[in-house]
N, C-alpha and C. Protein backbone atom coordinates (compact mmCIF):
# COMPACT_ATOMS: atom_id res chain seq x y z
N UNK A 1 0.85 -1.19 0.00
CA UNK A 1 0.00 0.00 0.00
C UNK A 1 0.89 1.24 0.00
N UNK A 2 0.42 2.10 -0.28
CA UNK A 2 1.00 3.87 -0.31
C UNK A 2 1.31 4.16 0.58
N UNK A 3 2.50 4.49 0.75
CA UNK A 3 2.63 5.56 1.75
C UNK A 3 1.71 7.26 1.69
N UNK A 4 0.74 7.24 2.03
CA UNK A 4 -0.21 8.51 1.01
C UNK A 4 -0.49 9.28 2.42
N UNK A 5 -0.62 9.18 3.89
CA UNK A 5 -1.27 9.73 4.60
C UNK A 5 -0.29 11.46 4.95
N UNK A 6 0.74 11.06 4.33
CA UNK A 6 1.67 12.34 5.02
C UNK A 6 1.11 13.57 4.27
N UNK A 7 0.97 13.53 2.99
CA UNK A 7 0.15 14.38 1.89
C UNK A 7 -1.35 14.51 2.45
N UNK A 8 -1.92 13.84 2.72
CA UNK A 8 -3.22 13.91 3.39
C UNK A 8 -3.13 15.17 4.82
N UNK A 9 -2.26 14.68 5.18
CA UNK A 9 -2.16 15.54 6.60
C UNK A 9 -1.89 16.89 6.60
N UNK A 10 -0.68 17.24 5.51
CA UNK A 10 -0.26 18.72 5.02
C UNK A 10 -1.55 19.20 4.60
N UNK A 11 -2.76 18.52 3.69
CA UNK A 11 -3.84 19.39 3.30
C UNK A 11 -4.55 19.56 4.70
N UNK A 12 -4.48 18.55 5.93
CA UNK A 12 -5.77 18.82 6.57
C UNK A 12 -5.34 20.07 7.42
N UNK A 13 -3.88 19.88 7.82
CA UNK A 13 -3.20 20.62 8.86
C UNK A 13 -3.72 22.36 7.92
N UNK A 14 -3.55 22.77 6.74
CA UNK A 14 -3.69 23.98 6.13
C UNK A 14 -4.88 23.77 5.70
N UNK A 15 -6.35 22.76 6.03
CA UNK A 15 -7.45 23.22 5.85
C UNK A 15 -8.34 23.60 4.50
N UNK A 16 -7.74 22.70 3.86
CA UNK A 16 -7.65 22.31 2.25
C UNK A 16 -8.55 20.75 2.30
N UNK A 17 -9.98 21.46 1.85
CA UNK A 17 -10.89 19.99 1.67
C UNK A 17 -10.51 19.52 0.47
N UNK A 18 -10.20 18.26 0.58
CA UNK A 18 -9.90 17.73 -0.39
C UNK A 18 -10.65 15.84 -0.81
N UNK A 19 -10.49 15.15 -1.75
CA UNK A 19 -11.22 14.00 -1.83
C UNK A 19 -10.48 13.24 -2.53
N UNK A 20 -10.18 11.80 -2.15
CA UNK A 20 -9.32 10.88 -2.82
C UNK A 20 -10.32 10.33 -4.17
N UNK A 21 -9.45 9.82 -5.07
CA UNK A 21 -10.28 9.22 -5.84
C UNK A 21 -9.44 8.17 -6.92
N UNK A 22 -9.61 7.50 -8.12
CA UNK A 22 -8.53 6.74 -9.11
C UNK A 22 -8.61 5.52 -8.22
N UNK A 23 -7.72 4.80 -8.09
CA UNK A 23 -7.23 3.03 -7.79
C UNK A 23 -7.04 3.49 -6.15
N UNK A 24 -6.80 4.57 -6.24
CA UNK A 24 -6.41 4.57 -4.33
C UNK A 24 -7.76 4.53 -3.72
N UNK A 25 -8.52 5.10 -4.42
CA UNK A 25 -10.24 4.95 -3.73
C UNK A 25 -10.88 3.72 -4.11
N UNK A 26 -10.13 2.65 -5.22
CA UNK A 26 -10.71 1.41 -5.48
C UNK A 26 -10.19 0.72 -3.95
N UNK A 27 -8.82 0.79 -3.95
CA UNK A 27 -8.44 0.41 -2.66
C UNK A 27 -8.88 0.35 -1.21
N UNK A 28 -9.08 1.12 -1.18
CA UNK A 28 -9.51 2.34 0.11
C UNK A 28 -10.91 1.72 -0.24
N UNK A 29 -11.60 1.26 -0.65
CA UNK A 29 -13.01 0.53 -0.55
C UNK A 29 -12.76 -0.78 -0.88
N UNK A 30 -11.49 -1.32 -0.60
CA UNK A 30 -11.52 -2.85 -0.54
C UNK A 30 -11.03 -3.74 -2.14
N UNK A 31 -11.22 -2.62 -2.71
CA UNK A 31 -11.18 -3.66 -4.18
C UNK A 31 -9.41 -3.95 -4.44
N UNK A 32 -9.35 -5.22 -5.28
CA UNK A 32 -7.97 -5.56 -4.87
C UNK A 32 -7.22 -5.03 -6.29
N UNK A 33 -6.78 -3.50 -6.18
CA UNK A 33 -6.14 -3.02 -6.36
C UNK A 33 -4.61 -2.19 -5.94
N UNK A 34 -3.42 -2.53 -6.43
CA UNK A 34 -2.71 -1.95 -6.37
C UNK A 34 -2.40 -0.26 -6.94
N UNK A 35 -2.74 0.47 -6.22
CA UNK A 35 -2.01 2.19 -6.93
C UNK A 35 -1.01 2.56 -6.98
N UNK A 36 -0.92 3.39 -7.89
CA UNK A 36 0.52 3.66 -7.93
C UNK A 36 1.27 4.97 -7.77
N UNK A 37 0.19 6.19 -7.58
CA UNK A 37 -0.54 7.59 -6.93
C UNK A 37 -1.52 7.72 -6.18
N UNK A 38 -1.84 8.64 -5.87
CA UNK A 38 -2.84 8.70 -5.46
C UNK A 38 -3.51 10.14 -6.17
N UNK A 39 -4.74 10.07 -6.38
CA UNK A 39 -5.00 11.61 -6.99
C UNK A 39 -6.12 12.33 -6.14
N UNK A 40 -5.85 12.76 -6.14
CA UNK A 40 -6.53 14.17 -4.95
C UNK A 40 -7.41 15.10 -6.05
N UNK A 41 -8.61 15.53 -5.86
CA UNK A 41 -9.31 16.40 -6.07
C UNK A 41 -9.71 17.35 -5.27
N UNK A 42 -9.70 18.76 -5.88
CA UNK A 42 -10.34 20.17 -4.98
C UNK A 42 -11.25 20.99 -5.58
N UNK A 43 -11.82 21.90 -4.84
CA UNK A 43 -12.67 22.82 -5.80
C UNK A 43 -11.97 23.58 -6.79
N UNK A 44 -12.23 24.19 -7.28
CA UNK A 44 -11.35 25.40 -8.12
C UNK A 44 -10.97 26.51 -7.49
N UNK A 45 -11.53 26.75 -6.80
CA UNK A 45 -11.33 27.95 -6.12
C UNK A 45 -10.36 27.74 -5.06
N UNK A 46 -9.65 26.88 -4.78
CA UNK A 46 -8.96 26.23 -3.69
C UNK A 46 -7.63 25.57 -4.25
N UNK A 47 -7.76 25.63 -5.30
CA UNK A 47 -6.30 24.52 -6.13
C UNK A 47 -5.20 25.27 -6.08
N UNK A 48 -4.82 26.50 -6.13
CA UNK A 48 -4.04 27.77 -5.64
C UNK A 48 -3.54 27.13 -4.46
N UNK A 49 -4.19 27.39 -3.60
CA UNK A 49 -4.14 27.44 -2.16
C UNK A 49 -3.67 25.90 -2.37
N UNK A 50 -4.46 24.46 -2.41
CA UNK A 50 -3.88 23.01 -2.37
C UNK A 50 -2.03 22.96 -2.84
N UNK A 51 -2.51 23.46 -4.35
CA UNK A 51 -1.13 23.20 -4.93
C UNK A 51 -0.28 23.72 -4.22
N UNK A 52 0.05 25.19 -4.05
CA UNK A 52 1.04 25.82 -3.17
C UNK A 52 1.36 24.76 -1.76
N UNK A 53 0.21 24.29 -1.29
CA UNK A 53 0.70 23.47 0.40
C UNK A 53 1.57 21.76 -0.18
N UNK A 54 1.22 21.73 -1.37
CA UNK A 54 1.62 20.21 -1.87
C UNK A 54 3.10 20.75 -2.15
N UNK A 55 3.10 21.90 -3.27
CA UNK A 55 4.71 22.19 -3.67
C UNK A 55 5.68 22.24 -2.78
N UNK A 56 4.97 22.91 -1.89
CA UNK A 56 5.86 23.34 -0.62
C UNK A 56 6.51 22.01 0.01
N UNK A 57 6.24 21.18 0.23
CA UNK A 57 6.25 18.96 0.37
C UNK A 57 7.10 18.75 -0.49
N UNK A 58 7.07 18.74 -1.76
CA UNK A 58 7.02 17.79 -3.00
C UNK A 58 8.69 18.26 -3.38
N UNK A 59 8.97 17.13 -3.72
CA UNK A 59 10.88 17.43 -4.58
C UNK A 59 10.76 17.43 -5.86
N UNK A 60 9.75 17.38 -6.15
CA UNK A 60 9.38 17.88 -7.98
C UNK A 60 7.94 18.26 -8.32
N UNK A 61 7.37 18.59 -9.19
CA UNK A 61 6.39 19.09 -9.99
C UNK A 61 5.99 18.89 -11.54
N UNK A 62 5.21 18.66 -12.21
CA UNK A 62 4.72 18.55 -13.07
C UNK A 62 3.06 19.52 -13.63
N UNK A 63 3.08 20.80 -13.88
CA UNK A 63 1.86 21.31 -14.24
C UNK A 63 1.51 20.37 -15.79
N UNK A 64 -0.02 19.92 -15.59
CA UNK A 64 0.02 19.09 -16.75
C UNK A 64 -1.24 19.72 -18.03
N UNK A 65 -1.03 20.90 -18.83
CA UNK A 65 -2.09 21.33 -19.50
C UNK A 65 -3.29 20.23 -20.19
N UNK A 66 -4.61 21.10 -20.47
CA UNK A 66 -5.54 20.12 -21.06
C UNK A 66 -5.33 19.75 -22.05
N UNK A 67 -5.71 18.45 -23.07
CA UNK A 67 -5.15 18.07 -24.34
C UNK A 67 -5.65 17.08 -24.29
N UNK A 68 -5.60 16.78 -25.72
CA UNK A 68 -6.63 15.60 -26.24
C UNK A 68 -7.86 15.47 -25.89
N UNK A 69 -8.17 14.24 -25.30
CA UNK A 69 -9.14 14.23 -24.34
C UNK A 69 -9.43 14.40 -23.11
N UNK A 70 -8.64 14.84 -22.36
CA UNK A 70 -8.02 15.33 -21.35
C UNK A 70 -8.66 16.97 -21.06
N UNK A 71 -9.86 16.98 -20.52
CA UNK A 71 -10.11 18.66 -20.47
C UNK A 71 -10.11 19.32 -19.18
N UNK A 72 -9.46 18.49 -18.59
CA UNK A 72 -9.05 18.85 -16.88
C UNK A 72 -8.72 20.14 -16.58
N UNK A 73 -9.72 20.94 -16.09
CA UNK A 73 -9.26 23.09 -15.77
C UNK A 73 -8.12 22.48 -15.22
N UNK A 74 -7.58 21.92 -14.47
CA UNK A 74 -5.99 21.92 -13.52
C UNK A 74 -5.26 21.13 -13.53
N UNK A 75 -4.69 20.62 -13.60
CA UNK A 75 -3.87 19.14 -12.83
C UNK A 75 -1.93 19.48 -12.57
N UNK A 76 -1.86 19.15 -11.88
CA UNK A 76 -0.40 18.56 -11.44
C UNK A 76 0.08 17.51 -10.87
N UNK A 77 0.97 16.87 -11.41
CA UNK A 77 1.66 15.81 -10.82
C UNK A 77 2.98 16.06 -10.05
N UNK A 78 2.68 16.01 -8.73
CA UNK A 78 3.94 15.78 -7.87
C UNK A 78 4.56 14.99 -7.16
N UNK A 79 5.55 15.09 -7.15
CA UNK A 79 6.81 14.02 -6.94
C UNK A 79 7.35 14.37 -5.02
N UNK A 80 7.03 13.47 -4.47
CA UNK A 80 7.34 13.70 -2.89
C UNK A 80 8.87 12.93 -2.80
N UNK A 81 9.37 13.21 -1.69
CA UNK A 81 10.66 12.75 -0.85
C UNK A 81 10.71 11.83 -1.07
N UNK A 82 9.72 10.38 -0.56
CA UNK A 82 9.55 9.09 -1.01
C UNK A 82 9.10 8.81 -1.84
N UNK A 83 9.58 9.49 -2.83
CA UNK A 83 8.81 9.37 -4.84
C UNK A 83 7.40 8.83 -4.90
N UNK A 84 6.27 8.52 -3.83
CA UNK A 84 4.95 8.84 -4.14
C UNK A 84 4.37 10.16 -5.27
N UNK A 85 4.06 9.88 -6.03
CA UNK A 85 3.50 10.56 -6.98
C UNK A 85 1.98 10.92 -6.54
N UNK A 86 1.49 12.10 -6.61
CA UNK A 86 0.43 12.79 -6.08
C UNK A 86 -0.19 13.60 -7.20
N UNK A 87 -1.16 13.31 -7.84
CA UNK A 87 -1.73 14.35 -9.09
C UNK A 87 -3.22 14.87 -8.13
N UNK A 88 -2.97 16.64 -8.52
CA UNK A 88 -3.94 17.18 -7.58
C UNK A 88 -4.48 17.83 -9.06
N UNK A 89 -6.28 17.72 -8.84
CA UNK A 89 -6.44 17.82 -10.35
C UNK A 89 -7.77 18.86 -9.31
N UNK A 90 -8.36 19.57 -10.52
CA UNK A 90 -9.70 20.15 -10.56
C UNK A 90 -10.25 20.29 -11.61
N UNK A 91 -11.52 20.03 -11.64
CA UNK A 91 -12.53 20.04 -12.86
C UNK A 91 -12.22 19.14 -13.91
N UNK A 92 -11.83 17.89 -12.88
CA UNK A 92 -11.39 16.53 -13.64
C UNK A 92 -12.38 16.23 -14.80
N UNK A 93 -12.32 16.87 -15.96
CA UNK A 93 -13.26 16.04 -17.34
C UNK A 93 -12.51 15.47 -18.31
N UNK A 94 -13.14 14.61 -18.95
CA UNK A 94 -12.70 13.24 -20.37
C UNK A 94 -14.04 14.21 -21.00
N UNK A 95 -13.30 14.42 -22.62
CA UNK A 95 -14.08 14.43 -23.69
C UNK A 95 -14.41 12.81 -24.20
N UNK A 96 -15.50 12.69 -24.85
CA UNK A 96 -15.81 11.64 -25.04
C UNK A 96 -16.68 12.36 -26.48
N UNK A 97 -17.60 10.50 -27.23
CA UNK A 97 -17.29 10.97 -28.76
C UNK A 97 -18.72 12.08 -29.13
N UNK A 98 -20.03 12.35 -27.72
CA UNK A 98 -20.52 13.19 -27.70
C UNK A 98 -20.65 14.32 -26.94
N UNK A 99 -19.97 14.81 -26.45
CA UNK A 99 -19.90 15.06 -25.19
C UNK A 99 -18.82 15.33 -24.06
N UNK A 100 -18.45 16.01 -23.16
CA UNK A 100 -17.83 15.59 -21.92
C UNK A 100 -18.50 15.33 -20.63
N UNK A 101 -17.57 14.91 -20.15
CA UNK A 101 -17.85 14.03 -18.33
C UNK A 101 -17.26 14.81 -17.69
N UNK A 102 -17.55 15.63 -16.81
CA UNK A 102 -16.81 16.11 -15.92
C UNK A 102 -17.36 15.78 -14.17
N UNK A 103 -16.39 14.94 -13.60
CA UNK A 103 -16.23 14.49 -12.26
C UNK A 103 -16.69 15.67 -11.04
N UNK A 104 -18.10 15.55 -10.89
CA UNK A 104 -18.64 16.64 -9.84
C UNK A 104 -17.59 16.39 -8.62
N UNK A 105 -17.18 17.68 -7.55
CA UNK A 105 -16.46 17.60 -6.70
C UNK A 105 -17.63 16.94 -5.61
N UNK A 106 -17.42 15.62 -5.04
CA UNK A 106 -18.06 15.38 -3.82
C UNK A 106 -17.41 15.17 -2.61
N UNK A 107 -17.49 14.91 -1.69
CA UNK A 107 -16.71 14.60 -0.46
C UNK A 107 -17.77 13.45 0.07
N UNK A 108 -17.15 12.30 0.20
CA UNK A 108 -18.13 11.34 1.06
C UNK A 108 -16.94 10.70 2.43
N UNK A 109 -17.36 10.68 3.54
CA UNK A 109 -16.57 10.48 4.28
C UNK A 109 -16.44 9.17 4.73
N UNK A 110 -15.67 8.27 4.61
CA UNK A 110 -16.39 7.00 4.64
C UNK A 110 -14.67 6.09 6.12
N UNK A 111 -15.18 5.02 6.64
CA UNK A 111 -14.28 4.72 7.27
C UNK A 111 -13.60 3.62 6.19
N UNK A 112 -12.59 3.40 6.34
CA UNK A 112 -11.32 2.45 5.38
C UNK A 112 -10.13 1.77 6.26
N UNK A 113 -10.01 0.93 5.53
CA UNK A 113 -9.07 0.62 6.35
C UNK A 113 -7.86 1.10 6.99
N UNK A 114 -7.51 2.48 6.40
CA UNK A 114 -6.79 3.17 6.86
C UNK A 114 -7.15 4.77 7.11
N UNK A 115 -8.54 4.15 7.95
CA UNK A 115 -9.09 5.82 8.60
C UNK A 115 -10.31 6.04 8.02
N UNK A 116 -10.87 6.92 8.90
CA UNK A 116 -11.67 7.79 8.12
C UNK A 116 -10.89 8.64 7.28
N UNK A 117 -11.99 8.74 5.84
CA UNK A 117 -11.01 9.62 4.75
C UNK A 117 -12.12 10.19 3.74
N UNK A 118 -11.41 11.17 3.35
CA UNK A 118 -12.61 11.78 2.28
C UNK A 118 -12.27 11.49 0.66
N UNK A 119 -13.16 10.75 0.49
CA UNK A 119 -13.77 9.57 -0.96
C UNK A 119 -14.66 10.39 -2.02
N UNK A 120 -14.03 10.37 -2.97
CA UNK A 120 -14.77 10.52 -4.17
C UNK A 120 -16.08 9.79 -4.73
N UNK A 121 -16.76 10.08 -5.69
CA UNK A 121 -18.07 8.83 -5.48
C UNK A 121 -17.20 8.07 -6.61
N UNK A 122 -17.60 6.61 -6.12
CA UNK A 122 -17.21 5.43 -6.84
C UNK A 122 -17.97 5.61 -8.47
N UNK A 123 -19.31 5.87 -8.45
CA UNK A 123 -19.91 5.63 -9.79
C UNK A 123 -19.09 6.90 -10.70
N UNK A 124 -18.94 8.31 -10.21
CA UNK A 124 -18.13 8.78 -10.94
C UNK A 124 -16.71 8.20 -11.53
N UNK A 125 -16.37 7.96 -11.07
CA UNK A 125 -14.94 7.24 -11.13
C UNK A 125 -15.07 6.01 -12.12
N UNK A 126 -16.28 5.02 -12.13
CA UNK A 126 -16.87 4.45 -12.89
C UNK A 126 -16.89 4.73 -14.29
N UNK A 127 -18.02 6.02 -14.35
CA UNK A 127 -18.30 6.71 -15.35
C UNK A 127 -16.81 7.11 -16.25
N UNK A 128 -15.81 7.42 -15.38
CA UNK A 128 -14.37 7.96 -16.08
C UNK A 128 -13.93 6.84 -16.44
N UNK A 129 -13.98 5.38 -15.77
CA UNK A 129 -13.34 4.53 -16.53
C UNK A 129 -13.82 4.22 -17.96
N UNK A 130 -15.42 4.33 -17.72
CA UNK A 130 -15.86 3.80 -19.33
C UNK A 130 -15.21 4.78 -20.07
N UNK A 131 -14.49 5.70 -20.14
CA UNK A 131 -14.20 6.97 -21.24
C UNK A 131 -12.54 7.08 -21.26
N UNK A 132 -11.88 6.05 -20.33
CA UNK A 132 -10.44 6.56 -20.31
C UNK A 132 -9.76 5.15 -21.16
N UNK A 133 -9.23 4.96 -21.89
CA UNK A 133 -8.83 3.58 -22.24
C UNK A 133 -8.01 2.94 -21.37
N UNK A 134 -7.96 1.61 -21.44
CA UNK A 134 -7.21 0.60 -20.69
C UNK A 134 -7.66 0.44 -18.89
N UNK A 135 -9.22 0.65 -18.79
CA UNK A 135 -9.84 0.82 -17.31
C UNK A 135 -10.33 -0.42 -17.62
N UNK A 136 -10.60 -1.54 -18.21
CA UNK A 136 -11.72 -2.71 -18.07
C UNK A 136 -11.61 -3.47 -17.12
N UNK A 137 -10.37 -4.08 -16.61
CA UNK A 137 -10.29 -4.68 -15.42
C UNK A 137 -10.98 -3.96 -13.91
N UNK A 138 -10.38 -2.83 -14.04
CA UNK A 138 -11.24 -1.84 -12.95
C UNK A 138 -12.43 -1.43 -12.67
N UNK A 139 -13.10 -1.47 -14.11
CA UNK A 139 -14.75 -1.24 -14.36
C UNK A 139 -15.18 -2.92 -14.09
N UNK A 140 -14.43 -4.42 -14.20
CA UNK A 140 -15.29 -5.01 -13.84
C UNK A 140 -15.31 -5.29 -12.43
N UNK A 141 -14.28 -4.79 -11.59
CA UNK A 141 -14.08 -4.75 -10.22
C UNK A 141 -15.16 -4.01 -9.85
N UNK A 142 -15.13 -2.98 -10.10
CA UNK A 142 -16.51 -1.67 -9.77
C UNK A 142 -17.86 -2.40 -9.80
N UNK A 143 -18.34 -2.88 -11.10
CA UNK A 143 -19.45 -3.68 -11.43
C UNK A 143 -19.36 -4.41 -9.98
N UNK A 144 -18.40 -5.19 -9.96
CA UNK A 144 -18.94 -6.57 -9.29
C UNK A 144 -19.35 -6.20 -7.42
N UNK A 145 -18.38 -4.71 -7.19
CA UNK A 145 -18.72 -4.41 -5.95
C UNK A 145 -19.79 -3.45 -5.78
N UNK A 146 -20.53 -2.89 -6.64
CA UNK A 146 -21.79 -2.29 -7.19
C UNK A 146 -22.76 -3.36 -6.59
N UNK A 147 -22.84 -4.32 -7.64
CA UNK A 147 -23.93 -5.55 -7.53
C UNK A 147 -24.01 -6.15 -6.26
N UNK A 148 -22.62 -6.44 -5.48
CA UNK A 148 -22.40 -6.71 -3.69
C UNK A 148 -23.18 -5.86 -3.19
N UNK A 149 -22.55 -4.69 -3.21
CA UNK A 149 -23.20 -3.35 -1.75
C UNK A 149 -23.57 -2.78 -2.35
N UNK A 150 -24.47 -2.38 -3.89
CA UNK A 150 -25.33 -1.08 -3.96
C UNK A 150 -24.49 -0.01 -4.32
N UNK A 151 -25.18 0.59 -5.18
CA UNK A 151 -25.14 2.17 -5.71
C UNK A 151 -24.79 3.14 -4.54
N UNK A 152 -24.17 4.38 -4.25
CA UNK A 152 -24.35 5.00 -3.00
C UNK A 152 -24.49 6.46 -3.84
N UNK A 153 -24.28 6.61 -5.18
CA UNK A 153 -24.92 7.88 -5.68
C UNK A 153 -25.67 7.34 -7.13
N UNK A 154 -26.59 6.97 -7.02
CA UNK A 154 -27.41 6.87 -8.35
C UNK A 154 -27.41 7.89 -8.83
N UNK A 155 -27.61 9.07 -8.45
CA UNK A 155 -27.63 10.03 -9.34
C UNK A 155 -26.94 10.20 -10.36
N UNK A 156 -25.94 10.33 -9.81
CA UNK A 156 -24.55 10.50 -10.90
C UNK A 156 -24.40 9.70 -11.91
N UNK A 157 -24.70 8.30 -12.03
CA UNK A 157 -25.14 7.37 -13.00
C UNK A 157 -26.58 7.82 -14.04
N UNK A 158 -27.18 8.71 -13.64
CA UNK A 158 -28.64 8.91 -14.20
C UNK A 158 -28.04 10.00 -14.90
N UNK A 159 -27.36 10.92 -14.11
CA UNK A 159 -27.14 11.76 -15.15
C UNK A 159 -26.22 11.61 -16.09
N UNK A 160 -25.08 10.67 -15.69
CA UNK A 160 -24.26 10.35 -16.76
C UNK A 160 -24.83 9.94 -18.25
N UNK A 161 -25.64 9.69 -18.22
CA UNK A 161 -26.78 8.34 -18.83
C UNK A 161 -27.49 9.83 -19.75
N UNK A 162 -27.92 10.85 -19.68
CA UNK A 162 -28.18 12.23 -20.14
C UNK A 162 -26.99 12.61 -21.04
N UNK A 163 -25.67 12.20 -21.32
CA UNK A 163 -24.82 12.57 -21.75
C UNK A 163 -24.10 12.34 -23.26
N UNK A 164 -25.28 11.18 -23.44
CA UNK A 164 -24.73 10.38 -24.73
C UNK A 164 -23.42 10.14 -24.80
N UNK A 165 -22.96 9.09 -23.69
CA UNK A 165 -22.48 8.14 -23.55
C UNK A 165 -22.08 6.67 -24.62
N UNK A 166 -20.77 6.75 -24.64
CA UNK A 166 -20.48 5.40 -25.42
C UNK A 166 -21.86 4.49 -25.84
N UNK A 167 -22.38 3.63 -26.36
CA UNK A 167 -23.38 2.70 -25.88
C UNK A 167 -23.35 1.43 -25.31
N UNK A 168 -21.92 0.86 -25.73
CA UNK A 168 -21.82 0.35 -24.19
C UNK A 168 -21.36 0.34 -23.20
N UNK A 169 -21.15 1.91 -23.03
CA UNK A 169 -21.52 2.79 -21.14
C UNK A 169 -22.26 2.36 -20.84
N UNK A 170 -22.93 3.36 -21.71
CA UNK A 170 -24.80 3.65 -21.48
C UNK A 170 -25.30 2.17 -21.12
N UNK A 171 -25.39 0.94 -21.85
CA UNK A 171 -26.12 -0.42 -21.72
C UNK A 171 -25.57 -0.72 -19.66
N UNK A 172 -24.28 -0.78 -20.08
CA UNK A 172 -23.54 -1.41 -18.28
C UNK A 172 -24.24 -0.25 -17.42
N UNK A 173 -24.70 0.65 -17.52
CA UNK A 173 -24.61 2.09 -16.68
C UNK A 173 -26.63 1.80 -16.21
N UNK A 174 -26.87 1.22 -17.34
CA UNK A 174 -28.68 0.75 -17.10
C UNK A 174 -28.79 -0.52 -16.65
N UNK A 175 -28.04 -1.17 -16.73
CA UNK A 175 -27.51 -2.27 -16.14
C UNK A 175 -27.72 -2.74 -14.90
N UNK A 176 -26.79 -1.35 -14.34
CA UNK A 176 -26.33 -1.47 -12.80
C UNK A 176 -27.29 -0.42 -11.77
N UNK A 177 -28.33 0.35 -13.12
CA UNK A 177 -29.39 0.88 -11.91
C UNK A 177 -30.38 0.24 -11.89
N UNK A 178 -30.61 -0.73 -12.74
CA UNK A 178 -31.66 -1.87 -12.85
C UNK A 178 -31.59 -2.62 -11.72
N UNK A 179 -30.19 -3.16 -11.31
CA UNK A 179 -29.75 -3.96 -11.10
C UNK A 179 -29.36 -4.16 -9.50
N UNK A 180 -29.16 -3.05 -8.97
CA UNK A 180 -28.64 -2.89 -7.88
C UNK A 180 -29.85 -2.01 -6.91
């Protein structure tokens, strides 16, 4: 597992809400994933303020502009002491072939095995896998712990589903509100 809590602590200590999300939040809810970052999400109005408390930590940096499909307002990837890699992103969106997705900021506070921690919603994260290539193993992990314990934001699936979505997003995405 990550060494990830020291980065966690610099945001809480300077009061920077922030929300885990990617393979560290597959983790962090049990699914048997290995990460290999962790990525942090903030509001926009706050990524100033995040980034500056992360740089200030970090023995390197990476500002990463939007491109391709990639329409992310922010992101950086930083490089800590113990080469944990940390990408602090805002207004995380994937263009897709109608449309974009953009990852609403939520905070769900949930207990894990390593703490209470503030969690991104799983179905979003979902939704980004169907649109990012090389996620299928992860989307069927998601599925299968969906169908176990339930949806915890349907919404976000309903509206994804409004977006003209791949179609077979859209089919797995009706799927799993049928279904669960």
């Amino acid at each position: 597992m990550l060494h990830f809590k020291a980065v966690l602590n610099v945001l809480e200590a300077n009061d920077i809400p922030y929300t885990i999300g990617g393979s560290l939040l597959l983790s962090l809810k049990g699914l048997p994933v290995i990460p290999s970052d962790v990525d942090i999400l903030v509001e926009s109005k706050i990524f100033a303020s995040a980034h500056e408390v992360i740089r200030s930590y970090a023995t390197a940096f990476e500002d990463k502009p939007a491109q391709g499909r990639f329409l992310t307002e922010a992101c950086t990837t930083f490089t800590l002491a113990d080469r944990l890699q940390v990408d602090l992103m805002t207004g995380f969106a994937i263009a897709h072939e109608a449309d974009r997705f953009e990852m609403r900021f939520t905070i769900e506070k949930a207990e894990t095995h390593a703490g209470l921690l503030p969690l991104s919603s799983m179905e979003a994260w979902y939704v980004m896998y169907w649109l990012l290539p090389g996620k299928e193993a992860k989307r069927a992990l998601m599925e299968d712990y969906f169908l176990k314990g339930g949806l915890a934001d349907r919404e976000c699936l309903k509206q994804a589903l409004m977006l003209g979505l791949p179609a077979e997003a859209s089919h797995a995405i009706k799927d799993l509100l049928t279904n669960t």
